[in-house]
PDB file of N, CA and C in Angstrom:
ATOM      1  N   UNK A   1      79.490  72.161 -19.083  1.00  0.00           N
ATOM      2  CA  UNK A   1      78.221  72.397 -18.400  1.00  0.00           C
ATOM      3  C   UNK A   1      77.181  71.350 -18.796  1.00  0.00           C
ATOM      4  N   UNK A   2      77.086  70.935 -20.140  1.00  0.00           N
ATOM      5  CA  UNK A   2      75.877  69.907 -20.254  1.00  0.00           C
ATOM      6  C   UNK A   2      76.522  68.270 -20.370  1.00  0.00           C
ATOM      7  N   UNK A   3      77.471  68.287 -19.805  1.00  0.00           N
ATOM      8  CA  UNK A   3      77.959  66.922 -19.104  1.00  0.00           C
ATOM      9  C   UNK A   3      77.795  66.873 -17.706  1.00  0.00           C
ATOM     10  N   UNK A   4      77.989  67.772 -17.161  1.00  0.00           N
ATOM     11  CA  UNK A   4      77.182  67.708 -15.464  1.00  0.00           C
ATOM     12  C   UNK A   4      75.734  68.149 -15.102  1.00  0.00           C
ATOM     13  N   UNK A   5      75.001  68.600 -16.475  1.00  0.00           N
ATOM     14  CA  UNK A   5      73.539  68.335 -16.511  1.00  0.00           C
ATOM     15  C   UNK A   5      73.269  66.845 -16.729  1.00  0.00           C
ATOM     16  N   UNK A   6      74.149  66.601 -17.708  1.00  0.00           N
ATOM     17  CA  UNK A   6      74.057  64.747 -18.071  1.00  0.00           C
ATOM     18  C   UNK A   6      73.996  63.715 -16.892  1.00  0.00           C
ATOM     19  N   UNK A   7      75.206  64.216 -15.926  1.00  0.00           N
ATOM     20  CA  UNK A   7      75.458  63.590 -14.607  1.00  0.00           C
ATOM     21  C   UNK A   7      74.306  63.789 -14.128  1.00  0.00           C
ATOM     22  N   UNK A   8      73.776  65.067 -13.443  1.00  0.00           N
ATOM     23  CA  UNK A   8      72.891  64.690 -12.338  1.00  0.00           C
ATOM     24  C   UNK A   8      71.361  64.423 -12.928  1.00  0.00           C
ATOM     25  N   UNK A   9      70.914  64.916 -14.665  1.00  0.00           N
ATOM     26  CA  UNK A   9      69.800  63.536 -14.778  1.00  0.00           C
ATOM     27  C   UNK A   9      70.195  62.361 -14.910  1.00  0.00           C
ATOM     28  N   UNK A  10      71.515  61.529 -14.994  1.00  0.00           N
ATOM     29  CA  UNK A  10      71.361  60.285 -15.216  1.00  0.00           C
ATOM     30  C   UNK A  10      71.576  59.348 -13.380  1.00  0.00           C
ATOM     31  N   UNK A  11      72.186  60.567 -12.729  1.00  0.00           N
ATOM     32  CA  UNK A  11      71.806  60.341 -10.865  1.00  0.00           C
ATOM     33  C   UNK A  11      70.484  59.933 -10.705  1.00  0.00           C
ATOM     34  N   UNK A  12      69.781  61.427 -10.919  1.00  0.00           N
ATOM     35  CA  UNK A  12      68.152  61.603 -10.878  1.00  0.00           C
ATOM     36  C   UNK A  12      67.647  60.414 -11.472  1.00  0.00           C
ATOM     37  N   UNK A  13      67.697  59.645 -12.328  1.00  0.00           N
ATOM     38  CA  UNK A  13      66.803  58.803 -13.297  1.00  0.00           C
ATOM     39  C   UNK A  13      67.155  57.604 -12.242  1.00  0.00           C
ATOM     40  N   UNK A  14      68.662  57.527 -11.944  1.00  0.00           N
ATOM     41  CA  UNK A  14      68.895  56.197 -11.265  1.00  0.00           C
ATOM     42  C   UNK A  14      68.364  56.059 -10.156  1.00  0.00           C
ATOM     43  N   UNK A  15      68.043  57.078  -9.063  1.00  0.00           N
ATOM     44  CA  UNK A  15      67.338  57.231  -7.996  1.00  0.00           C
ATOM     45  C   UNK A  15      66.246  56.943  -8.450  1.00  0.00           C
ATOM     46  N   UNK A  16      65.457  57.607  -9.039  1.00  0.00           N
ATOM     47  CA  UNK A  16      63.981  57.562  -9.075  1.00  0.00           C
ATOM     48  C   UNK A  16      63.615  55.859  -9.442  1.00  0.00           C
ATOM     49  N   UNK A  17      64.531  55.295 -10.503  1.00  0.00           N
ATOM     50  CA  UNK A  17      64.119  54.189 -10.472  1.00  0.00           C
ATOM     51  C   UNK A  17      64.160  52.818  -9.716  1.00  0.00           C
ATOM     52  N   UNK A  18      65.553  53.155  -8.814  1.00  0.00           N
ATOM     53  CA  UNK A  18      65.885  52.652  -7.297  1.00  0.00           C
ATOM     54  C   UNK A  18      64.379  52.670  -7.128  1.00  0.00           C
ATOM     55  N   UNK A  19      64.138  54.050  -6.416  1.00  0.00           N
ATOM     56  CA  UNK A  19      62.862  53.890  -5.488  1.00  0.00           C
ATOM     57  C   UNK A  19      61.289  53.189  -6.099  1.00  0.00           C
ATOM     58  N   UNK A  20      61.624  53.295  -7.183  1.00  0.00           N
ATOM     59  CA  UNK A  20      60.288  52.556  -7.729  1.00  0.00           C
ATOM     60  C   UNK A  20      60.696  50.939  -8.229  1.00  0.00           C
ATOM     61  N   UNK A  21      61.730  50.461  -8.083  1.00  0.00           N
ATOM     62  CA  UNK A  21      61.823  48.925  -8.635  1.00  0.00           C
ATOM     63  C   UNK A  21      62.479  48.176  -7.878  1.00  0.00           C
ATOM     64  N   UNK A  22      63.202  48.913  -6.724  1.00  0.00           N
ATOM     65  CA  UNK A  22      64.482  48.664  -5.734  1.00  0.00           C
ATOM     66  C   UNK A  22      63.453  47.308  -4.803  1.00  0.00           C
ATOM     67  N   UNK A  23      64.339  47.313  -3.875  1.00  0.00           N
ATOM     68  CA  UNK A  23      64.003  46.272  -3.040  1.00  0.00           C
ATOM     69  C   UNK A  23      63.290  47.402  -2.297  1.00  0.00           C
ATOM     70  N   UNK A  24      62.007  46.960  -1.363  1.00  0.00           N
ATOM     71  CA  UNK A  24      61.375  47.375  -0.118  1.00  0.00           C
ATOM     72  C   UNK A  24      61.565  47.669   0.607  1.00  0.00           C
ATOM     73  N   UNK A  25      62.315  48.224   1.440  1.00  0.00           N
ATOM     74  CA  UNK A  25      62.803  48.200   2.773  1.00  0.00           C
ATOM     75  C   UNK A  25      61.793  48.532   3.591  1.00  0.00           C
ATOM     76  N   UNK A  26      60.390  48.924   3.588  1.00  0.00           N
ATOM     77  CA  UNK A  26      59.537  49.502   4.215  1.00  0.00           C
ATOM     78  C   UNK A  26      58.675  48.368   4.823  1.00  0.00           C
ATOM     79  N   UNK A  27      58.584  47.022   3.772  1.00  0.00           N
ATOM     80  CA  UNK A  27      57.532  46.411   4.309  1.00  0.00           C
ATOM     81  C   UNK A  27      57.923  45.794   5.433  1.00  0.00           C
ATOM     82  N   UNK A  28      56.486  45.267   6.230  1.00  0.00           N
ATOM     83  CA  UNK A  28      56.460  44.631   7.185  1.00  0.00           C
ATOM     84  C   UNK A  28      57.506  43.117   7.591  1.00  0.00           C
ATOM     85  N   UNK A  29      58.533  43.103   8.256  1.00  0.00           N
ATOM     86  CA  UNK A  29      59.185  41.613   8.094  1.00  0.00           C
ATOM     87  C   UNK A  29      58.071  40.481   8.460  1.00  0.00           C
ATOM     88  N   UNK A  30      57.443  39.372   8.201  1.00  0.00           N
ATOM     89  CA  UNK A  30      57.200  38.364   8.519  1.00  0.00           C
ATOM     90  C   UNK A  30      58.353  37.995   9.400  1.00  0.00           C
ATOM     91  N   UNK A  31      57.537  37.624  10.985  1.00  0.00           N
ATOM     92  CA  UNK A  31      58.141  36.686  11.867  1.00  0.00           C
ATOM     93  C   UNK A  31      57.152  35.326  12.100  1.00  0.00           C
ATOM     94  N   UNK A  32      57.998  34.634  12.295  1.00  0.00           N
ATOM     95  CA  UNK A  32      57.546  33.121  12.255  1.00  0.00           C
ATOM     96  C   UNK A  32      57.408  33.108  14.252  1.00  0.00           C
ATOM     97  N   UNK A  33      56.344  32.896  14.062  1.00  0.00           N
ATOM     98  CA  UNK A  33      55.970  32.737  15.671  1.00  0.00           C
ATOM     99  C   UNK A  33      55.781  31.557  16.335  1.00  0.00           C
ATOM    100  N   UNK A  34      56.714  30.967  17.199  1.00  0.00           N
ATOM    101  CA  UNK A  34      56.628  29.507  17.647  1.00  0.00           C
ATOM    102  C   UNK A  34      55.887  29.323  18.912  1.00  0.00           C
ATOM    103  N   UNK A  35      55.422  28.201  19.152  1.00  0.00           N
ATOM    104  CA  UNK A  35      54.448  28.231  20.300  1.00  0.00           C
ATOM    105  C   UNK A  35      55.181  28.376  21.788  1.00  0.00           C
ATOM    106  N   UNK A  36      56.565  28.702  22.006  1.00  0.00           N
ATOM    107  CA  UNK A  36      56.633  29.141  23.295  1.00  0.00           C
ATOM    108  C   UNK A  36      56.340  30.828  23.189  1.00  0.00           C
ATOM    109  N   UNK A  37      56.176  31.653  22.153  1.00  0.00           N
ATOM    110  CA  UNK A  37      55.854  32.739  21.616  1.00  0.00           C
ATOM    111  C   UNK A  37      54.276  33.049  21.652  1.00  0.00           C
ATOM    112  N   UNK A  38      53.837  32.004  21.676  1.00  0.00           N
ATOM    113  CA  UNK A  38      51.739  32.169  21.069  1.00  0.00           C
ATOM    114  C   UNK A  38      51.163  32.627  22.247  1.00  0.00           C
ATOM    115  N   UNK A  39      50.655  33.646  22.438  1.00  0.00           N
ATOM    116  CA  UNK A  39      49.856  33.465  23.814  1.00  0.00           C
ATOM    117  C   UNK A  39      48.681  32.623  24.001  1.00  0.00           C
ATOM    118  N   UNK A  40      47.942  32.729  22.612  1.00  0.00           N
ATOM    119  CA  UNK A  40      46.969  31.346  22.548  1.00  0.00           C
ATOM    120  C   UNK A  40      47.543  30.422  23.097  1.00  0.00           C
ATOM    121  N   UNK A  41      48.135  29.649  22.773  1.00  0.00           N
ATOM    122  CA  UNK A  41      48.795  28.539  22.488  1.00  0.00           C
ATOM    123  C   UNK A  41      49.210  28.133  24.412  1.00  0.00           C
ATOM    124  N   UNK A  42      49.986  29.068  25.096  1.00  0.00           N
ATOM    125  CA  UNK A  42      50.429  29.151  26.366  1.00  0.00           C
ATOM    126  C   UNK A  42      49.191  29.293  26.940  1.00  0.00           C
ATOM    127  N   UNK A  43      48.119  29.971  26.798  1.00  0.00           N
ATOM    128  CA  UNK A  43      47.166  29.906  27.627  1.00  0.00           C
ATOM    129  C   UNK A  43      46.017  28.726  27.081  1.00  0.00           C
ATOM    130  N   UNK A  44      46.144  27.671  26.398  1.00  0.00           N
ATOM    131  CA  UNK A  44      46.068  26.564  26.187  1.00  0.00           C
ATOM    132  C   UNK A  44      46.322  25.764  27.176  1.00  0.00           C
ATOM    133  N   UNK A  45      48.028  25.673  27.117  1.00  0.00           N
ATOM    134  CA  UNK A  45      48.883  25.116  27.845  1.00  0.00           C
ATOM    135  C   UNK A  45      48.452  25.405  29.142  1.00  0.00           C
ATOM    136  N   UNK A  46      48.405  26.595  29.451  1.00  0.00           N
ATOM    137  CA  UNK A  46      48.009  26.405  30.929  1.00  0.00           C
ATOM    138  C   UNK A  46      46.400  26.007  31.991  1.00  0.00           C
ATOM    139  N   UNK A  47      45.695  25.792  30.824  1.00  0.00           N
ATOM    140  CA  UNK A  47      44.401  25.688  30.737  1.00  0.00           C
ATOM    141  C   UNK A  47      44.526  24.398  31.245  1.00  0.00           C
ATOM    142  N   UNK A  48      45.108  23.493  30.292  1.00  0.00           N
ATOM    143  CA  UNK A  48      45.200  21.992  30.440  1.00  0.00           C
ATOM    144  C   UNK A  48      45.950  21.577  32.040  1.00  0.00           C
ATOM    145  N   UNK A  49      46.700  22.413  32.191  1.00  0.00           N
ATOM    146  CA  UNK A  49      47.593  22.218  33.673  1.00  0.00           C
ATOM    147  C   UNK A  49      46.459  22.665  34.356  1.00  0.00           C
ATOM    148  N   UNK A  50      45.948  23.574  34.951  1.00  0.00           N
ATOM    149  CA  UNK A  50      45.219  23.811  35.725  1.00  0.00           C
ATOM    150  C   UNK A  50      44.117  22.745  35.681  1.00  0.00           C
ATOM    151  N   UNK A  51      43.352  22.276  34.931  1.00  0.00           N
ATOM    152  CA  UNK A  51      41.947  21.408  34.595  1.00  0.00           C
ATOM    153  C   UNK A  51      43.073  19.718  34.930  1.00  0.00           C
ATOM    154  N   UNK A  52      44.152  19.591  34.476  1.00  0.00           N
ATOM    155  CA  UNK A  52      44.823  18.372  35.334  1.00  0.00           C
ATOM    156  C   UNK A  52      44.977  18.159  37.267  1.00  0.00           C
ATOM    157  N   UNK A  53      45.588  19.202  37.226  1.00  0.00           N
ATOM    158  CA  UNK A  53      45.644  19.656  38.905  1.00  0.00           C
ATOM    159  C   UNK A  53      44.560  19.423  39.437  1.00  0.00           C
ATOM    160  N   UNK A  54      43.011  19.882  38.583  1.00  0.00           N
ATOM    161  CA  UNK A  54      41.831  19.345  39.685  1.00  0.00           C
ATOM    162  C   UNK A  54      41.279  18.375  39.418  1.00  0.00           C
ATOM    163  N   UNK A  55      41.914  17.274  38.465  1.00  0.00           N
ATOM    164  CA  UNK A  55      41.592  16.123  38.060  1.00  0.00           C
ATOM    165  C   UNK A  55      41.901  15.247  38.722  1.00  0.00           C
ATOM    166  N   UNK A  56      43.298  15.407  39.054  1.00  0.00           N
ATOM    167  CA  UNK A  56      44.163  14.020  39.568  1.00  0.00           C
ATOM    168  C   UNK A  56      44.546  13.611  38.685  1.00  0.00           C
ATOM    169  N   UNK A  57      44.738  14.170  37.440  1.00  0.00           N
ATOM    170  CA  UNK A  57      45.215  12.946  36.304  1.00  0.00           C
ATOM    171  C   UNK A  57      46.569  13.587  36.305  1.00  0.00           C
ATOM    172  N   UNK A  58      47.827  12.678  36.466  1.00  0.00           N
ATOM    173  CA  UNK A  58      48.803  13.118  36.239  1.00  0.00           C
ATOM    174  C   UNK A  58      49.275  13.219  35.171  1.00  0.00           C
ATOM    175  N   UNK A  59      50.132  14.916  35.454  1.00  0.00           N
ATOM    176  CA  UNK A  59      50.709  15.238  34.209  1.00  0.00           C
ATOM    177  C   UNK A  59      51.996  14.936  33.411  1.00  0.00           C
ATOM    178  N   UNK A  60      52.417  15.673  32.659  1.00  0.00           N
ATOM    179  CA  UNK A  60      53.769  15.420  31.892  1.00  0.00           C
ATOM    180  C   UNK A  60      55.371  14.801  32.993  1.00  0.00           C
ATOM    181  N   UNK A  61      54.734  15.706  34.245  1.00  0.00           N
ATOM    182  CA  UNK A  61      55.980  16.115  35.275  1.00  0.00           C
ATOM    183  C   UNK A  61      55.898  14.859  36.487  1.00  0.00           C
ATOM    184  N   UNK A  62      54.488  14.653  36.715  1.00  0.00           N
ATOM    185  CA  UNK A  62      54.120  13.612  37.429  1.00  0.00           C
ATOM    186  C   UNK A  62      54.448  12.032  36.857  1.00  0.00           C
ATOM    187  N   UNK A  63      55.073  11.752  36.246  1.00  0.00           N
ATOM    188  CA  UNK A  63      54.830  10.130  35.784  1.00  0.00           C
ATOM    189  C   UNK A  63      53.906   9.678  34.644  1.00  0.00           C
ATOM    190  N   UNK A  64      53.371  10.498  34.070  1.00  0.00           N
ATOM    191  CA  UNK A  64      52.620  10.214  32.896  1.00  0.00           C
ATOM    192  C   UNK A  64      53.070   9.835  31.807  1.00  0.00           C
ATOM    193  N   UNK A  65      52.415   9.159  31.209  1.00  0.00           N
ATOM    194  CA  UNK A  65      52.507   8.239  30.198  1.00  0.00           C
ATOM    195  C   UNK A  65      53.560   9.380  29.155  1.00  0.00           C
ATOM    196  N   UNK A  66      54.305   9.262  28.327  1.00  0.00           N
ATOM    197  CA  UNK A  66      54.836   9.921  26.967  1.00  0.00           C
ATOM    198  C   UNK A  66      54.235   9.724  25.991  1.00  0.00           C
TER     199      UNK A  66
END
């Protein structure tokens, strides 16, 4: 009987300290967000296309310079 008290505090102790030293699983993942992803970034992009179109200055697609 006080070898399977032994067992389940030395379970208990190992859990408890899992949950307090273990890895995180809760936090938030960091994603790396690339600019076909940004909505800033795309509505940038499309800012500049539109303000070209009433320019006349040709764009990327038109013959413009690289």
């Amino acid at each position: 009987m006080l070898y399977l008290l032994a067992i389940i505090g030395a379970v208990t102790l190992a859990v408890l300290l899992w949950k307090g030293f273990g890895p995180d699983l809760n936090r938030p993942s960091t994603r790396v967000v690339g600019p076909d992803d940004d909505p800033e970034f795309l509505w940038k992009v499309d800012r500049e296309v539109h303000k070209r179109r009433g320019d006349g200055t040709p764009g990327p697609d038109k013959g413009g310079v690289d």
